[in-house]
C-alpha atoms as a PDB file:
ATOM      1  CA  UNK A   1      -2.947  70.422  -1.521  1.00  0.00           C
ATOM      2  CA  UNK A   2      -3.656  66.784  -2.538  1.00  0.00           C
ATOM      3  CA  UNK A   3      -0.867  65.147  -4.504  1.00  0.00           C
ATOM      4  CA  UNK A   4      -2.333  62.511  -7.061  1.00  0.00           C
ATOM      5  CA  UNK A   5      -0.680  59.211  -7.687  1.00  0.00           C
ATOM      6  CA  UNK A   6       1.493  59.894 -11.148  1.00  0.00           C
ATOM      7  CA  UNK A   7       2.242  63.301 -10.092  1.00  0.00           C
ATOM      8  CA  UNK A   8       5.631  65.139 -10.464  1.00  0.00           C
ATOM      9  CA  UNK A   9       7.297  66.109  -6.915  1.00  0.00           C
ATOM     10  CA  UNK A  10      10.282  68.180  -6.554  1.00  0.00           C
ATOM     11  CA  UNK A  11      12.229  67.564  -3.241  1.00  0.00           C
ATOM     12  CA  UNK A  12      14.452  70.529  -2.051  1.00  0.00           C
ATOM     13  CA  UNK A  13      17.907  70.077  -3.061  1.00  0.00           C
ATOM     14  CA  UNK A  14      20.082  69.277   0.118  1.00  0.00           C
ATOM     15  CA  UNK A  15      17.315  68.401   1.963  1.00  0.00           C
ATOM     16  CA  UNK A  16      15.948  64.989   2.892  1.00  0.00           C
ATOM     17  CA  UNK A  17      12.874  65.461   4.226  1.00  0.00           C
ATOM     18  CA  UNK A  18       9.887  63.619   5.738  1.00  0.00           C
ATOM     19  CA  UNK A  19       6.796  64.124   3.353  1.00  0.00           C
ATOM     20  CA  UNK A  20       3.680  64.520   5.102  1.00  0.00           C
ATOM     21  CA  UNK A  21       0.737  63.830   2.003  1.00  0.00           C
ATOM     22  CA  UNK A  22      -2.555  64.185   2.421  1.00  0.00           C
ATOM     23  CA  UNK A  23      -5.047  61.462   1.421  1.00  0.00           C
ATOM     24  CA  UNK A  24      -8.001  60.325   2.012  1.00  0.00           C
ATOM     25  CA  UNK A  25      -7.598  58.820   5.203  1.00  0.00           C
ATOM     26  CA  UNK A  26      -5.243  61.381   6.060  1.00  0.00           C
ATOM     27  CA  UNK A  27      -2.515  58.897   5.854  1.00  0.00           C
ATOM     28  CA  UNK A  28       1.520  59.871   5.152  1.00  0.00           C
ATOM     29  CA  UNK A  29       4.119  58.542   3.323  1.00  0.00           C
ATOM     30  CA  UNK A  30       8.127  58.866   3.906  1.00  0.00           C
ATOM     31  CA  UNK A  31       9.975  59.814   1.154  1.00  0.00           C
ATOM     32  CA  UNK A  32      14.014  58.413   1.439  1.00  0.00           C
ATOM     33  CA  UNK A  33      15.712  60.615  -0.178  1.00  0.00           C
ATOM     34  CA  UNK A  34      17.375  57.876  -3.158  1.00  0.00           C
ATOM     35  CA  UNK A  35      15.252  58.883  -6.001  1.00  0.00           C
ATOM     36  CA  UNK A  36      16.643  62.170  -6.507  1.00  0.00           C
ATOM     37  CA  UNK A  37      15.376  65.641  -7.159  1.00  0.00           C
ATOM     38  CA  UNK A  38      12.191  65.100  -9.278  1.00  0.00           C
ATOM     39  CA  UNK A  39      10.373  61.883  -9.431  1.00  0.00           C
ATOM     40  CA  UNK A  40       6.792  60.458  -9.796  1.00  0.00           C
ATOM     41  CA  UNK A  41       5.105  59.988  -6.680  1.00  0.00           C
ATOM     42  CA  UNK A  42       4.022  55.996  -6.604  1.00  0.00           C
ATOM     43  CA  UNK A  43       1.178  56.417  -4.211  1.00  0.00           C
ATOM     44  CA  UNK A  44       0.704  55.938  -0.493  1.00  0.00           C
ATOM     45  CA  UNK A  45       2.360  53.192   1.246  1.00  0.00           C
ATOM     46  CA  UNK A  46       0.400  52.468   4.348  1.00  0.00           C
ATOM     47  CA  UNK A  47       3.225  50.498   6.211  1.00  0.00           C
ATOM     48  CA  UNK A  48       5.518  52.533   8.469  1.00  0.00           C
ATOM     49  CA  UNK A  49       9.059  52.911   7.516  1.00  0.00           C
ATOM     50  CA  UNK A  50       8.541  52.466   4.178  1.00  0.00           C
ATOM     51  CA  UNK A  51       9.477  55.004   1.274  1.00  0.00           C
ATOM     52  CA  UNK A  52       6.924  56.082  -0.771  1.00  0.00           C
ATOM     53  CA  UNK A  53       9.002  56.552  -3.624  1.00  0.00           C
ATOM     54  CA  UNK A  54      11.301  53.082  -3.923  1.00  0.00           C
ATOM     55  CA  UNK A  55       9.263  51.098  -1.716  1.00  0.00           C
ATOM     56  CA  UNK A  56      11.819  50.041   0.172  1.00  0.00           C
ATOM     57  CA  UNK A  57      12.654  49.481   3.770  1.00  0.00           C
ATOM     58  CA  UNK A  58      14.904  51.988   5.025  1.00  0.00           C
ATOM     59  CA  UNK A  59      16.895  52.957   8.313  1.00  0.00           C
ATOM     60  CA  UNK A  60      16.017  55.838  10.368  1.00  0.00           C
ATOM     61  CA  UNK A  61      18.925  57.973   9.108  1.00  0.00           C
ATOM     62  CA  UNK A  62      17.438  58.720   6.034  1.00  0.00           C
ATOM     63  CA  UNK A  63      14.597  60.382   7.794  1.00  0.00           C
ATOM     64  CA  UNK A  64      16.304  63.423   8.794  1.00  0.00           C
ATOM     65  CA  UNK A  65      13.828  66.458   9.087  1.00  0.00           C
ATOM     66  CA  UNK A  66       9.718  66.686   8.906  1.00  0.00           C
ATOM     67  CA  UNK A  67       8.811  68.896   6.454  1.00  0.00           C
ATOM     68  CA  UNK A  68       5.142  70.199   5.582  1.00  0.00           C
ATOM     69  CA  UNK A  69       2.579  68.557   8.430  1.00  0.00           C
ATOM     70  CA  UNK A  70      -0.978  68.080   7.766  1.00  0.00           C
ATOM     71  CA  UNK A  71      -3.651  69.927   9.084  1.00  0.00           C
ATOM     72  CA  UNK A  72      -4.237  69.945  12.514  1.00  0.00           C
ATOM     73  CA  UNK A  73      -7.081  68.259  13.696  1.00  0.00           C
ATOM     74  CA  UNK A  74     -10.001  69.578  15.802  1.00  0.00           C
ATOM     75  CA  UNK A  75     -10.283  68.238  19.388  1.00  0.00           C
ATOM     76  CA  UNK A  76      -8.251  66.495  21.872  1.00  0.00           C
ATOM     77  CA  UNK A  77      -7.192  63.379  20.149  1.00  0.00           C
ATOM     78  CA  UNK A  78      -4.486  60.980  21.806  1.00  0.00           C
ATOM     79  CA  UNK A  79      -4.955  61.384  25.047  1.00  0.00           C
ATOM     80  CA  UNK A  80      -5.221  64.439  27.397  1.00  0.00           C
ATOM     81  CA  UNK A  81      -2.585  67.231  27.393  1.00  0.00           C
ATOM     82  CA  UNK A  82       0.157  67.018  29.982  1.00  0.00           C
ATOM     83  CA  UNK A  83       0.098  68.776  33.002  1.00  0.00           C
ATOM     84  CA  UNK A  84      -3.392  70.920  31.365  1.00  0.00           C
ATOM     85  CA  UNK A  85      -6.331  68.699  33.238  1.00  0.00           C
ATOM     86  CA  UNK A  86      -4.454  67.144  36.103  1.00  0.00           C
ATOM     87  CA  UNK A  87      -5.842  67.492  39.844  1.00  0.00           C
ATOM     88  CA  UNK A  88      -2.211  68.135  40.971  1.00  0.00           C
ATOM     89  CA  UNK A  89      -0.596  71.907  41.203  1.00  0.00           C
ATOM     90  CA  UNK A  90       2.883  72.031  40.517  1.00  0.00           C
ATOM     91  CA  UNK A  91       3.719  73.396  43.779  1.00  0.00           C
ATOM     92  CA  UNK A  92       1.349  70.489  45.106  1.00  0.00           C
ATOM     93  CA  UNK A  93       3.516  68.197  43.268  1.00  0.00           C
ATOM     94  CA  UNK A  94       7.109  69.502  44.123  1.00  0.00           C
ATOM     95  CA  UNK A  95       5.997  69.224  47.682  1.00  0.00           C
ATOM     96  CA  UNK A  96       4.369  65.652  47.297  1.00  0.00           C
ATOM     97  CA  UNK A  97       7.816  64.988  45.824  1.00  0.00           C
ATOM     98  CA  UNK A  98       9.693  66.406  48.222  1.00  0.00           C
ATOM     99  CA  UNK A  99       7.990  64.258  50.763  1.00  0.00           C
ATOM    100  CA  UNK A 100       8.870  61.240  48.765  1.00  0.00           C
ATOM    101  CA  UNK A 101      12.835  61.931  48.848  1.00  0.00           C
ATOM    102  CA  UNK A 102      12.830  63.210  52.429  1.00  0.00           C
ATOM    103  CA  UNK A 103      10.730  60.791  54.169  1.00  0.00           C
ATOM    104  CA  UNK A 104      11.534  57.896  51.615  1.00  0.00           C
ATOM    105  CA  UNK A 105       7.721  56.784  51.127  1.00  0.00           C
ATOM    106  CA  UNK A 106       6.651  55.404  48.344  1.00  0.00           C
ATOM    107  CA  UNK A 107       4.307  56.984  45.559  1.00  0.00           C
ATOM    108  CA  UNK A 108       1.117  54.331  46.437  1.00  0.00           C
ATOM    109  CA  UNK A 109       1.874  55.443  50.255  1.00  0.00           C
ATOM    110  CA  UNK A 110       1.590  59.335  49.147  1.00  0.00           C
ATOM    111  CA  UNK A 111      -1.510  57.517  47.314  1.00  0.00           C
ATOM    112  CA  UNK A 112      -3.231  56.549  49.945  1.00  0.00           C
ATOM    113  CA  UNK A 113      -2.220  59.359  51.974  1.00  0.00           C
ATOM    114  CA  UNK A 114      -3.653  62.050  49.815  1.00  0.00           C
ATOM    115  CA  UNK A 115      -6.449  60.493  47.334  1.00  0.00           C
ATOM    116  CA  UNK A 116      -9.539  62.073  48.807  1.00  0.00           C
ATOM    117  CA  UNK A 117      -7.951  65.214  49.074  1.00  0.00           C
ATOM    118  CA  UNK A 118      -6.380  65.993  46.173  1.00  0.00           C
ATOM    119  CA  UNK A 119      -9.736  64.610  44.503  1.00  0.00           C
ATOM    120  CA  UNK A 120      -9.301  61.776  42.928  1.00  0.00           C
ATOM    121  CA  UNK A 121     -11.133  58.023  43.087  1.00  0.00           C
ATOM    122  CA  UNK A 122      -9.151  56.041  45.037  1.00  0.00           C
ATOM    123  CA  UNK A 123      -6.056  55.771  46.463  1.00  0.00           C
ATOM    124  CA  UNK A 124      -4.750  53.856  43.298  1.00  0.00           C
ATOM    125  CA  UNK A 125      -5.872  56.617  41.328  1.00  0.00           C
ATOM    126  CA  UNK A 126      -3.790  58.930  42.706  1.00  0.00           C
ATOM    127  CA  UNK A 127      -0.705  56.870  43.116  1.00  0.00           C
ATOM    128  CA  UNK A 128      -0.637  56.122  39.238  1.00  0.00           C
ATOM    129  CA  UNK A 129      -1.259  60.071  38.653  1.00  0.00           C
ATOM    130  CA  UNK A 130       1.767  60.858  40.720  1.00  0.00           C
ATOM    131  CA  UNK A 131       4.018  58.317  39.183  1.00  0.00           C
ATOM    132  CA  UNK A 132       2.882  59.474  35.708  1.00  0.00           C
ATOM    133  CA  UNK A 133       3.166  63.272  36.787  1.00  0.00           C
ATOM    134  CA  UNK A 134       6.748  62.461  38.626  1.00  0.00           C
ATOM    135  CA  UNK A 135       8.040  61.169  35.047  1.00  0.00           C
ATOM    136  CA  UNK A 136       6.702  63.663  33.185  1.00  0.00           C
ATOM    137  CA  UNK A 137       8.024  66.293  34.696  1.00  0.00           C
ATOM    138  CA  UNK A 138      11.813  64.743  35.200  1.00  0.00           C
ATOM    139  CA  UNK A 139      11.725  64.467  38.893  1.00  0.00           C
ATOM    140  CA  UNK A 140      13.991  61.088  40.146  1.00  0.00           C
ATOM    141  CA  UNK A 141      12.431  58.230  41.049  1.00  0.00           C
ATOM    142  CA  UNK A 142      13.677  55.262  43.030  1.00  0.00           C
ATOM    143  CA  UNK A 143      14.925  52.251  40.999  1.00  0.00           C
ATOM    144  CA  UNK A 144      12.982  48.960  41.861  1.00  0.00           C
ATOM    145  CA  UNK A 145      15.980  47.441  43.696  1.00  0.00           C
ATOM    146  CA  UNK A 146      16.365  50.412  45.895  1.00  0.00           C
ATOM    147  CA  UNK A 147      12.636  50.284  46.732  1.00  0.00           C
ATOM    148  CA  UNK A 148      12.580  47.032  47.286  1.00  0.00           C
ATOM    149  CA  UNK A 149      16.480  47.108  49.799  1.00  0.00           C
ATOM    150  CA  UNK A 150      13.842  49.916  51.636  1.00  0.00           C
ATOM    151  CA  UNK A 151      10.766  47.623  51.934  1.00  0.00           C
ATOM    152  CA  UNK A 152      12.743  44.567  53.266  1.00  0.00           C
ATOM    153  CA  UNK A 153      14.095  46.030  56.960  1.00  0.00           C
ATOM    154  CA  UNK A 154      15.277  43.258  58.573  1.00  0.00           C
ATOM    155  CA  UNK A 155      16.516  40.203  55.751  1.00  0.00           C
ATOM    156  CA  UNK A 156      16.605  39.809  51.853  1.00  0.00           C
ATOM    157  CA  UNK A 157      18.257  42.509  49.742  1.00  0.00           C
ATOM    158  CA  UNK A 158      18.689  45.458  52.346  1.00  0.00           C
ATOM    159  CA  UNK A 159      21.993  43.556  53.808  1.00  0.00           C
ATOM    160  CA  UNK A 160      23.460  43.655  50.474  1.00  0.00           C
ATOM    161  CA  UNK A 161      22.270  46.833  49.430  1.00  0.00           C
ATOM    162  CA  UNK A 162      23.559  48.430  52.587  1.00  0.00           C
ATOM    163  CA  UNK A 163      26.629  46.054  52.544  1.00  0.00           C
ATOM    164  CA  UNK A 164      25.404  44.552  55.972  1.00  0.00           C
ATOM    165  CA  UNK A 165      27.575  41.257  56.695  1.00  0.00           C
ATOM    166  CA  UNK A 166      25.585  38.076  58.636  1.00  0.00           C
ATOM    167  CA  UNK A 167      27.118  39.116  61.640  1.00  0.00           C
ATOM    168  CA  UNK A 168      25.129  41.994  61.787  1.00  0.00           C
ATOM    169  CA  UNK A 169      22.431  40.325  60.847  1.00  0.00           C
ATOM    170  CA  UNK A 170      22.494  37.847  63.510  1.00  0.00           C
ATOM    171  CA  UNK A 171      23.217  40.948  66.148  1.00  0.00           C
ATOM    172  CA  UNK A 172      20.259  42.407  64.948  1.00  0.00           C
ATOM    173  CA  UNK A 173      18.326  39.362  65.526  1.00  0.00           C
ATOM    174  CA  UNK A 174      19.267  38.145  68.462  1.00  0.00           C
ATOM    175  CA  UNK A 175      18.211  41.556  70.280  1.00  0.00           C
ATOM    176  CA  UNK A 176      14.472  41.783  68.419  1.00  0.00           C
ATOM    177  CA  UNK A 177      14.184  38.378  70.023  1.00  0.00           C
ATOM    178  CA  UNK A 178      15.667  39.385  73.573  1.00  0.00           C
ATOM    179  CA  UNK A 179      13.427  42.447  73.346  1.00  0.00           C
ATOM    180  CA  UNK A 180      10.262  40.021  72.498  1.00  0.00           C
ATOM    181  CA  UNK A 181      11.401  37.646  75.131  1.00  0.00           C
ATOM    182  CA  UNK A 182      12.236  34.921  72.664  1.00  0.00           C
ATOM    183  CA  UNK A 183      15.499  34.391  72.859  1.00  0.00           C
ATOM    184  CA  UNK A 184      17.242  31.100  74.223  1.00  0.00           C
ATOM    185  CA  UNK A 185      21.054  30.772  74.181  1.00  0.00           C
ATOM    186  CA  UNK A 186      22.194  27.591  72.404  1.00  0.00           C
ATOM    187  CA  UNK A 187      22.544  24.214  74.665  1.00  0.00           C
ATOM    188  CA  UNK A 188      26.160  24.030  76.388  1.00  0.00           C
ATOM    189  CA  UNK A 189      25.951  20.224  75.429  1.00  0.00           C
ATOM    190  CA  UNK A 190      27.271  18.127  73.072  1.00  0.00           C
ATOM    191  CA  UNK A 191      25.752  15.650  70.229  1.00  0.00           C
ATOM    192  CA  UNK A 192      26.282  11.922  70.781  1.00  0.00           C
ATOM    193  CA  UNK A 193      24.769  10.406  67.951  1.00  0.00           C
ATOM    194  CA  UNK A 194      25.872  10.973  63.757  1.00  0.00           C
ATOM    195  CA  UNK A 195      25.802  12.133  61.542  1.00  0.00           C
ATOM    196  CA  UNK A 196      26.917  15.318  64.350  1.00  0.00           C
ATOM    197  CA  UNK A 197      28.520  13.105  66.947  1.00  0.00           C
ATOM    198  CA  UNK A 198      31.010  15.144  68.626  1.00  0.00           C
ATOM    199  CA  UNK A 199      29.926  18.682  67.567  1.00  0.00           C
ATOM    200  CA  UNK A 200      27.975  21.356  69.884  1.00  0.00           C
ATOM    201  CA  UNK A 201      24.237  20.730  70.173  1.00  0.00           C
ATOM    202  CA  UNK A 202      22.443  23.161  68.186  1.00  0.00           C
ATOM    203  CA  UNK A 203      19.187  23.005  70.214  1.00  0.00           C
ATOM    204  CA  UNK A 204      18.413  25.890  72.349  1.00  0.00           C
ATOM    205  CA  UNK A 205      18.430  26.203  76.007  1.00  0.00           C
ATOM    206  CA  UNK A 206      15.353  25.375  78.399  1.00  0.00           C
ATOM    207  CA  UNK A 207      14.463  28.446  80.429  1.00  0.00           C
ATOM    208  CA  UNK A 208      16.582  28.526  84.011  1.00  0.00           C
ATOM    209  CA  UNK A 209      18.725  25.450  82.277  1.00  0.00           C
ATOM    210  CA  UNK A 210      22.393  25.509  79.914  1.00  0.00           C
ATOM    211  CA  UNK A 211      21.007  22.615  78.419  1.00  0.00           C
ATOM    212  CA  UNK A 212      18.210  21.363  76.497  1.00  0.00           C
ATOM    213  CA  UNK A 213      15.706  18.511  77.149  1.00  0.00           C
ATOM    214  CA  UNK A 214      18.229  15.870  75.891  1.00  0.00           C
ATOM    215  CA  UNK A 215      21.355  16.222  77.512  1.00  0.00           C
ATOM    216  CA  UNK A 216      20.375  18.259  80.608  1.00  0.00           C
ATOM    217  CA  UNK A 217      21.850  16.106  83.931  1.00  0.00           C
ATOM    218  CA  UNK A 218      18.896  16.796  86.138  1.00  0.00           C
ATOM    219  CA  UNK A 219      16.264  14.841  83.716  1.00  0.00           C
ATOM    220  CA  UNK A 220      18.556  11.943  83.321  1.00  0.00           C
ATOM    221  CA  UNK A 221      16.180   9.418  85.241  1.00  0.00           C
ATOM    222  CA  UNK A 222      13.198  10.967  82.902  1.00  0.00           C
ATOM    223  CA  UNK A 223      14.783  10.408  79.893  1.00  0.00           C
ATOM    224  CA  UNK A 224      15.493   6.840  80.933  1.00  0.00           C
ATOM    225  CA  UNK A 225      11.942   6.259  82.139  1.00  0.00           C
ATOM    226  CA  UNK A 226      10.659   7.692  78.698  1.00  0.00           C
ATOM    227  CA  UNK A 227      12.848   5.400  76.908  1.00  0.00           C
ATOM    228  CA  UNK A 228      12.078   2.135  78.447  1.00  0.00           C
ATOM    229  CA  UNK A 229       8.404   2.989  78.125  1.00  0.00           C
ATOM    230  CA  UNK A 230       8.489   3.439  74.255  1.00  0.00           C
ATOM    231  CA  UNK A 231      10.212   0.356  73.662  1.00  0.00           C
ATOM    232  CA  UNK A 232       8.094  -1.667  75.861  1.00  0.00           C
ATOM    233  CA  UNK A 233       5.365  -0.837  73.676  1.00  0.00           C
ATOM    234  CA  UNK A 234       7.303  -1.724  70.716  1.00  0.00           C
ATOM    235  CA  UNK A 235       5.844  -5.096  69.231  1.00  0.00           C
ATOM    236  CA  UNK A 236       8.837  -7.726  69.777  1.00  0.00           C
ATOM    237  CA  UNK A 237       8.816 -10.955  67.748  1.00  0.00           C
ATOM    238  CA  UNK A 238       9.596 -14.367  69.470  1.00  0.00           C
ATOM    239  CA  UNK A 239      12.728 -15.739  69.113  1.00  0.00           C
ATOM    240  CA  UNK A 240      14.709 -19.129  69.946  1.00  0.00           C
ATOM    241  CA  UNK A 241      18.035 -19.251  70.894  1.00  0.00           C
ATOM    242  CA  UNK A 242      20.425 -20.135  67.868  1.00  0.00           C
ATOM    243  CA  UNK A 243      22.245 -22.783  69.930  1.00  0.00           C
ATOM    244  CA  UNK A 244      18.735 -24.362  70.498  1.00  0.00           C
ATOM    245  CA  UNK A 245      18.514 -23.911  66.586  1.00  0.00           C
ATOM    246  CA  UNK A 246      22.102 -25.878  65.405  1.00  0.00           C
ATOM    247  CA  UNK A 247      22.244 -28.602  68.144  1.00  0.00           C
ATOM    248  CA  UNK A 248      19.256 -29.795  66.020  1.00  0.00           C
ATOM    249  CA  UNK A 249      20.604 -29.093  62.475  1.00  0.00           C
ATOM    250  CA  UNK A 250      23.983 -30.607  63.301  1.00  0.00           C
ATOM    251  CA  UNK A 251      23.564 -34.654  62.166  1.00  0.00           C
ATOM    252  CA  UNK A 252      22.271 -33.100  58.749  1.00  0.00           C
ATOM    253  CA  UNK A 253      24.654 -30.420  58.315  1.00  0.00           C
ATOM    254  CA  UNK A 254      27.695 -32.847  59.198  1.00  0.00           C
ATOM    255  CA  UNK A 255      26.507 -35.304  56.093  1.00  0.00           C
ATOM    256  CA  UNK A 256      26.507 -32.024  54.052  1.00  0.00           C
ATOM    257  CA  UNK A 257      29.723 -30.957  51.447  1.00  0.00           C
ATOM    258  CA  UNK A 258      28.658 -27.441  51.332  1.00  0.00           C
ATOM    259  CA  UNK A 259      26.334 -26.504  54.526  1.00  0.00           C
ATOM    260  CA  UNK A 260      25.787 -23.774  53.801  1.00  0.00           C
ATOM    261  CA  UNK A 261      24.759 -23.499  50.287  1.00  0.00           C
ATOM    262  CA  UNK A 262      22.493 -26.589  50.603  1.00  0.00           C
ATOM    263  CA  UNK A 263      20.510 -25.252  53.696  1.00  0.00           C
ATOM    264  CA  UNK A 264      19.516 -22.026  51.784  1.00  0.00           C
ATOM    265  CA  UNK A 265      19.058 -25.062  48.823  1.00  0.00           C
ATOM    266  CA  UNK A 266      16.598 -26.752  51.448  1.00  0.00           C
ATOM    267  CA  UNK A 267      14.940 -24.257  53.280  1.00  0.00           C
ATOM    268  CA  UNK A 268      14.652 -21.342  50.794  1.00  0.00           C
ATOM    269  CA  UNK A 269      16.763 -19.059  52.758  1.00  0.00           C
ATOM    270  CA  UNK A 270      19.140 -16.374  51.229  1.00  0.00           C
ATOM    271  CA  UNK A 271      22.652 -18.357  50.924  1.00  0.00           C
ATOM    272  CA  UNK A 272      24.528 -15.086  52.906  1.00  0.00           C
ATOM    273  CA  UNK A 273      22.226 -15.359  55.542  1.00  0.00           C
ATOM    274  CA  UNK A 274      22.456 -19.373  55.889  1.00  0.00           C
ATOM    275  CA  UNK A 275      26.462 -18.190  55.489  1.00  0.00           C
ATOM    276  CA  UNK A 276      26.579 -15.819  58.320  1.00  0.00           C
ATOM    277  CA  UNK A 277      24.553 -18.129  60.506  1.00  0.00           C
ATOM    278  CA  UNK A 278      26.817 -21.065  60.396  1.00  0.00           C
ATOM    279  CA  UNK A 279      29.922 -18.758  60.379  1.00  0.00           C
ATOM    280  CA  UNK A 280      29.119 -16.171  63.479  1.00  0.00           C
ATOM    281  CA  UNK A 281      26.350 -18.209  65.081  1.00  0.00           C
ATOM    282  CA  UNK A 282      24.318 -15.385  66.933  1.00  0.00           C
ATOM    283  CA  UNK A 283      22.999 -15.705  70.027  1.00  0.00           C
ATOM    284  CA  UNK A 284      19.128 -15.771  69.063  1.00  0.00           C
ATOM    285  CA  UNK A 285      16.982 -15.966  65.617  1.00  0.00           C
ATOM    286  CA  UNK A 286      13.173 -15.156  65.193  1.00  0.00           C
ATOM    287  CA  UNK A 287      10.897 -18.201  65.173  1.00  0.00           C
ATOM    288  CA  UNK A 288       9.564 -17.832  62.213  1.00  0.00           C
ATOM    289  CA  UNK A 289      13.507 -18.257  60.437  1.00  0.00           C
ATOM    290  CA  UNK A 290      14.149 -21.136  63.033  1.00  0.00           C
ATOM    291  CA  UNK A 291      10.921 -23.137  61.588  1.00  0.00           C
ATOM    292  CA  UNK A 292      12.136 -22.517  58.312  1.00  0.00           C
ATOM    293  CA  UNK A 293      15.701 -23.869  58.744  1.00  0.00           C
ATOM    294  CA  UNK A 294      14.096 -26.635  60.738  1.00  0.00           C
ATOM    295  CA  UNK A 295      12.173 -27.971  57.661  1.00  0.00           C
ATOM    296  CA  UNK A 296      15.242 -30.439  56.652  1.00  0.00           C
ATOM    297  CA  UNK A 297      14.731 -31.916  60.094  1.00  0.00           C
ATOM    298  CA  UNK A 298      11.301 -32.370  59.497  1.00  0.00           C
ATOM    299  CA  UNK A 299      11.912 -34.284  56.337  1.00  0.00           C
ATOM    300  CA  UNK A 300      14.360 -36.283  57.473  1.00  0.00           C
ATOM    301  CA  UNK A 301      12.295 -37.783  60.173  1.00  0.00           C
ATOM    302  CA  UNK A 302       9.598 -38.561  57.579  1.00  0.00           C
ATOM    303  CA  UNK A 303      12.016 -40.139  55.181  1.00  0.00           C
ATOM    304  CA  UNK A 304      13.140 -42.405  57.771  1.00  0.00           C
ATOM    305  CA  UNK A 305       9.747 -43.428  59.114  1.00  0.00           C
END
């Protein structure tokens, strides 16, 4: 029966019920419960959640029971019926489950496993039917993290899922690589340069040697050789010996107040390094800073010709 907008309703006392009414779209309305026994039906609010009577938006415990359902519709609509089309038996599928728990596999590797002949299109397919079937039929399933502490054997979130400490972990390690033949115990020397001066070396051993390359005693002559070959073919820069340098400077620096500050004044050199000349007097400079503090010798010889 069609209910026309204007028309009287009567709602059973007590009850507060969810109105199914018929329209032309076959739509429904919810009815709240607020305006009482007998009202005017207002028409057809298309929005969900929404009473039909007051308009208004209400909470879901007004909507208590569903009373009066429309007509049901011919055909499969929705979606396929659970369980009525699938490829699966459900002896098939308490034994693919069983599988599952007892062998802990996943569902894609029961997937791939099974596809072609349980009859579906690929091994996706099936793995995505199992899952679905699994679910729907309230059989446990492992949580992400747990399927993930399974997949990850040897590092990541299996040590803390299976409360493993690191040295277990670095047991476990050491013997894949001794059964690989990879393993080197760690160098029996000891750093000499920072920032680990001091501390164990952290290289590994050579094979048939305690120590590694650099502080093994029998290569001691090739690590010298090595070293005196790289720096000879490090480009040097010519220097001049700094006493060379001053014996020169000295009549102009002695007429001077503040040394120094009036070389760098002269020459264009940075005052600290004119300072630290002066003051510590190394044993060489490069050329090129010896022809620039020379320059005040050079003018003074032109002045005075």
């Amino acid at each position: 029966m069609r209910v026309e907008v204007g028309a009287p309703v009567v709602v059973v006392a007590g009850v507060d019920a969810l109105w199914h009414i018929p329209t032309a779209s076959d739509g429904a309305t919810a009815l709240c419960g607020l305006a009482g026994d007998e009202f005017v039906f207002a028409g057809v609010i298309r929005r969900r959640r929404l009473c039909g009577v007051c308009r208004a938006r209400h909470s879901g415990d007004h909507y208590i029971a569903e009373v009066g359902p429309l007509p049901a519709r011919h055909g499969r609509r929705g979606g396929r019926p659970k369980g009525v089309y699938a490829k699966v038996t459900e002896p098939q599928l308490r034994a693919l489950h069983h599988l599952y728990v007892t062998e802990v596999v996943s569902v894609r590797e029961l997937g791939r496993r099974y596809w072609q002949r349980l009859g579906y299109a690929s091994a996706a397919a099936a793995a995505t039917s199992l899952d679905g079937l699994f679910r729907d039929r309230g059989l446990p399933l492992r949580s992400r993290s747990e399927a993930l502490a399974i997949r990850n054997t040897k590092h990541g979130r299996r040590r803390r899922a299976l409360g493993e400490t690191g040295e277990a972990v670095a047991a476990y390690r050491r013997w894949l690589k001794e059964t690989e033949g990879r393993y080197r115990p760690a160098c029996k020397g000891v750093s000499t340069q920072a920032p680990r001066k001091g501390s164990p070396c952290q290289k590994p051993a050579m094979a048939g040697s305690d120590y590694c390359f650099n502080h093994d005693p029998a290569l001691a002559e090739r690590r010298a050789e090595i070293t005196r070959s790289t720096r000879a073919r490090i480009p040097r820069r010519r220097t001049v010996a700094w006493a060379t340098v001053l014996e020169q400077l000295s009549p102009w620096l002695g007429r001077q107040d503040h040394p120094a500050s009036r070389l760098a004044e002269a020459t264009g050199v940075p005052g600290g390094t004119c300072s630290r000349l002066l003051r510590h007097g190394p044993g060489t400079i490069t050329a090129d800073l010896a022809g620039r503090l020379l320059v005040v010798v050079d003018v003074e010889l032109e002045e005075a010709a």
